[in-house]
C-alpha atoms as a PDB file:
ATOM      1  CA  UNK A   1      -1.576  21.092 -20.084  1.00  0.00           C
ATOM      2  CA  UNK A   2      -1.737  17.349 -19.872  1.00  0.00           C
ATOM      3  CA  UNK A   3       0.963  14.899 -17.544  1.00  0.00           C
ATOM      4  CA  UNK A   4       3.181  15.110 -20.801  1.00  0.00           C
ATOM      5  CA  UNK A   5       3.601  18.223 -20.882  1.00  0.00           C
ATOM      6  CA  UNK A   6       3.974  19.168 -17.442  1.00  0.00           C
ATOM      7  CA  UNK A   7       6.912  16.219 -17.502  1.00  0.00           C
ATOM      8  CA  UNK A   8       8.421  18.097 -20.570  1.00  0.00           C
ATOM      9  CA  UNK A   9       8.424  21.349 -18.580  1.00  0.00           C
ATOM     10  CA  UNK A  10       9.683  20.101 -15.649  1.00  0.00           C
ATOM     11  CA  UNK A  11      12.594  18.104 -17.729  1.00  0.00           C
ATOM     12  CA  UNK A  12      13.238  21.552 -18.993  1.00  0.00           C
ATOM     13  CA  UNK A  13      13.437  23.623 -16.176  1.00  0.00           C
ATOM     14  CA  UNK A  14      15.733  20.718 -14.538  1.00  0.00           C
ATOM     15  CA  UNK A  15      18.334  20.787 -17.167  1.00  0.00           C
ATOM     16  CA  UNK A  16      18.156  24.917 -17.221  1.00  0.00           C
ATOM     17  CA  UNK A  17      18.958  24.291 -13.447  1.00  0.00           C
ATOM     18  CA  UNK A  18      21.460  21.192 -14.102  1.00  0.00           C
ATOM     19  CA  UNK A  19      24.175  24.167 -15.632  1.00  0.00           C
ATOM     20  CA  UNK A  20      27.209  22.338 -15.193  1.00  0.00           C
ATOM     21  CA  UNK A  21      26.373  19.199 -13.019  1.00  0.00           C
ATOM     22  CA  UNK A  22      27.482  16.285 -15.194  1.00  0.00           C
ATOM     23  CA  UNK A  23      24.462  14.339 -16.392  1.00  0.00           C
ATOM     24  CA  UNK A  24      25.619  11.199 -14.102  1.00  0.00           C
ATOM     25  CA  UNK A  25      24.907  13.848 -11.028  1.00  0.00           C
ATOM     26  CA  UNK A  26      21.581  14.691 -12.300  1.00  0.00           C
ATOM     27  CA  UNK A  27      19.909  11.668 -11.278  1.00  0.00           C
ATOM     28  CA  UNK A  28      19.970  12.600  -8.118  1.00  0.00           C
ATOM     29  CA  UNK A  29      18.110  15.452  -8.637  1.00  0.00           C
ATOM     30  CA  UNK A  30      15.663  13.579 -10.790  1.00  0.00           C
ATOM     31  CA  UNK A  31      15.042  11.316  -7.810  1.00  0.00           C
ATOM     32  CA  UNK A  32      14.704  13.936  -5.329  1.00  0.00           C
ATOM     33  CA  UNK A  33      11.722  14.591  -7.621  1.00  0.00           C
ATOM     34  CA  UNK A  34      10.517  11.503  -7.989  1.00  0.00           C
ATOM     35  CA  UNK A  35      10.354  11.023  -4.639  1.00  0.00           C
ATOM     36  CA  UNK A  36       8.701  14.378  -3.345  1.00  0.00           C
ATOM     37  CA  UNK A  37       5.838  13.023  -5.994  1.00  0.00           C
ATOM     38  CA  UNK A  38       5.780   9.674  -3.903  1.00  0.00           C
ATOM     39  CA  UNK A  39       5.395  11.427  -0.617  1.00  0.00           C
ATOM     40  CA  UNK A  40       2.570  13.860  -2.122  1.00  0.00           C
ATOM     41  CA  UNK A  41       0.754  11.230  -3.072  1.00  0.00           C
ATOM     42  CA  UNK A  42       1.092   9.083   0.586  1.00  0.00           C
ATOM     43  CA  UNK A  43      -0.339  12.350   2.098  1.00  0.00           C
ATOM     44  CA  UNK A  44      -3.339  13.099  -0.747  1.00  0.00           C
ATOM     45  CA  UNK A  45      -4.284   8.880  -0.210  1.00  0.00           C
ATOM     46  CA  UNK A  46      -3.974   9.662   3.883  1.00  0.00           C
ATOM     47  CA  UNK A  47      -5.774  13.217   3.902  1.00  0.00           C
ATOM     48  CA  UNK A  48      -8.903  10.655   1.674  1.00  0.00           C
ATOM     49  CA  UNK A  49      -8.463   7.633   4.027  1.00  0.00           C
ATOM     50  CA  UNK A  50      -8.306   8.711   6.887  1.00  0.00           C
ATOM     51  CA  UNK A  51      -9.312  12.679   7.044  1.00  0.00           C
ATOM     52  CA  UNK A  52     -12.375  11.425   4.545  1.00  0.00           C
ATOM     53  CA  UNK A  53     -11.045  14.561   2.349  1.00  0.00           C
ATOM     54  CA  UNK A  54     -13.415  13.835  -1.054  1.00  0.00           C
ATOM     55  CA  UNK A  55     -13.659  17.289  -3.039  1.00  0.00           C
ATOM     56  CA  UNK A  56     -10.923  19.472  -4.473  1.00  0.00           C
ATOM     57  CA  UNK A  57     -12.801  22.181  -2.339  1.00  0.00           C
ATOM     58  CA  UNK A  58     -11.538  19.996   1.244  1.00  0.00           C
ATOM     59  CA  UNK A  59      -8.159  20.277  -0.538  1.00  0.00           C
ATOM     60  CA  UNK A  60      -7.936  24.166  -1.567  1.00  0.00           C
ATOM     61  CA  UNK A  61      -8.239  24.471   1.861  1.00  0.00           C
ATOM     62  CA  UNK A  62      -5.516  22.618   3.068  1.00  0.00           C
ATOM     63  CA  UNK A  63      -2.816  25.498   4.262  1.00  0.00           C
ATOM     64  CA  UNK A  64       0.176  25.705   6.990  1.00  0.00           C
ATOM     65  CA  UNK A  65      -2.941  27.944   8.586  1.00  0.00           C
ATOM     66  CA  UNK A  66      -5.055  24.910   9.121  1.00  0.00           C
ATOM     67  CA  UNK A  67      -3.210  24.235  12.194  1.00  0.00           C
ATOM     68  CA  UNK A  68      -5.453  20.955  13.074  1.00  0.00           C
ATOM     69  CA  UNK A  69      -4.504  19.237   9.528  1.00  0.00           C
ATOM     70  CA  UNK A  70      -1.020  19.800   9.676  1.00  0.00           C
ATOM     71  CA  UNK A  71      -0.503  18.505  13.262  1.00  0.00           C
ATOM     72  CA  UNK A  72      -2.092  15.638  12.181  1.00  0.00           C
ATOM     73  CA  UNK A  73      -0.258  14.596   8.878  1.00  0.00           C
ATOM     74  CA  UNK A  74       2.569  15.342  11.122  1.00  0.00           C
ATOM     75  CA  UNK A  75       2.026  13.134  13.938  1.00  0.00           C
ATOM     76  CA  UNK A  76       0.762  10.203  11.267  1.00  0.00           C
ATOM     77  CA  UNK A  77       2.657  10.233   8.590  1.00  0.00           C
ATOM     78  CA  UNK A  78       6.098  12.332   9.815  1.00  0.00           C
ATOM     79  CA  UNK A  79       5.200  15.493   7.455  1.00  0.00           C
ATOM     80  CA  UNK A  80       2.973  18.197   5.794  1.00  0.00           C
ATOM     81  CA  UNK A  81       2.491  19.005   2.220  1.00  0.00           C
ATOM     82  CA  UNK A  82       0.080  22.052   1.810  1.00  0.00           C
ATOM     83  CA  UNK A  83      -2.362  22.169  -1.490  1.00  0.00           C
ATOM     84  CA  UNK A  84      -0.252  24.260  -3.655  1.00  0.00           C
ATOM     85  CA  UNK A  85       2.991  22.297  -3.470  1.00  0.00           C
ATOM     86  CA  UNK A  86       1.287  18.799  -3.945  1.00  0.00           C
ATOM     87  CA  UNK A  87       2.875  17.558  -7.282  1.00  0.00           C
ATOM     88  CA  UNK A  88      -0.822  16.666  -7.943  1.00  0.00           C
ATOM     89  CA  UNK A  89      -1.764  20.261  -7.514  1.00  0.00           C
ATOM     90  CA  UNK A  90       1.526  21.344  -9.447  1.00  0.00           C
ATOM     91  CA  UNK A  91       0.479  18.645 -12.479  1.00  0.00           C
ATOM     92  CA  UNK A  92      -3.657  20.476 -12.825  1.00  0.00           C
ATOM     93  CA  UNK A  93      -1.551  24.117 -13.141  1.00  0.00           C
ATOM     94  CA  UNK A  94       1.572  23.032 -15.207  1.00  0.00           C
ATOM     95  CA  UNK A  95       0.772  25.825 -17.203  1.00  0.00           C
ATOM     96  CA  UNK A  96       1.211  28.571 -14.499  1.00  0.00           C
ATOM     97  CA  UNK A  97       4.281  26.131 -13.358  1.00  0.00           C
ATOM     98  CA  UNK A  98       7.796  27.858 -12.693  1.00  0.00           C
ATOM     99  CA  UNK A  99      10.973  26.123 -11.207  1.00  0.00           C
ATOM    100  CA  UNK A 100      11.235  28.175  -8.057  1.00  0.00           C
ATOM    101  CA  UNK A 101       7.533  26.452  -7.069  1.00  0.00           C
ATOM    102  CA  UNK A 102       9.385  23.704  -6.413  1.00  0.00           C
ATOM    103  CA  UNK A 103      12.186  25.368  -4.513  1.00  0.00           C
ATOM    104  CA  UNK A 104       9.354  27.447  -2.070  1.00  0.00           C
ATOM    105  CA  UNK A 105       7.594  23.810  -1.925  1.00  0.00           C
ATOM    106  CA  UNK A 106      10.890  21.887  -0.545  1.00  0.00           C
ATOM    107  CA  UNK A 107      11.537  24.988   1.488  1.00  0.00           C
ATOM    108  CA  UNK A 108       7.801  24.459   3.475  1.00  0.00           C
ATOM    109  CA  UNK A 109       8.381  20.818   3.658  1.00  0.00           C
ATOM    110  CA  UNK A 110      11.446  20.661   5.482  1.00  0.00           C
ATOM    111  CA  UNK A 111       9.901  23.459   7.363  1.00  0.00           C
ATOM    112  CA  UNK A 112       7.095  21.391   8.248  1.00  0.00           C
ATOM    113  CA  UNK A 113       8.154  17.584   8.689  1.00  0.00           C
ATOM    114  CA  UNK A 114       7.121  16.564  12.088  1.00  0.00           C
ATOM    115  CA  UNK A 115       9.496  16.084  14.880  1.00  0.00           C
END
């Protein structure tokens, strides 16, 4: 499934979810979204810069289990995003993708955002 795709099914799901929020609402949805992308990204370019993470193999690994990587991403940049909810990780699987994978991802991140 390429980026197009995954938007397309993501678009979908949204307005599936949207029911009867007025499409002037929506946007703020839409930018929730946006942004979680922008904050999985700050972490992947952290986790490479300054973790030296290099191979999707130093990334499978990164869990809530990993206590030592999650401390840190908390103390450094304010929060943790673990491998499977990454948008990155959510844009190589779009075609295993389901709605409520975003709803148990925002569920672990305001679990995890550093205090």
């Amino acid at each position: 499934m390429n980026k197009q795709q995954l938007a397309a099914k993501i678009w979908a799901g949204a307005n599936e979810l949207r029911g009867k929020v007025s499409a002037s609402s929506y946007k703020d949805y839409m930018l929730g979204l946006i942004f979680y992308k922008y904050i999985s990204e700050k972490e992947e370019k952290y986790l490479k810069e300054k973790l030296y993470f290099e191979t999707e193999d130093d990334f499978q690994e990164l869990t809530e289990q990993d206590t030592d990587t999650p401390q840190n991403c908390q103390q450094n940049i304010g929060y943790f995003i673990a491998y499977k909810d990454l948008f990155s990780y959510w844009e190589k699987n779009g075609a295993d993708f389901q709605i409520k994978v975003v709803g148990t991802a925002l569920s672990a991140f305001n679990r995890l955002i550093g205090i």
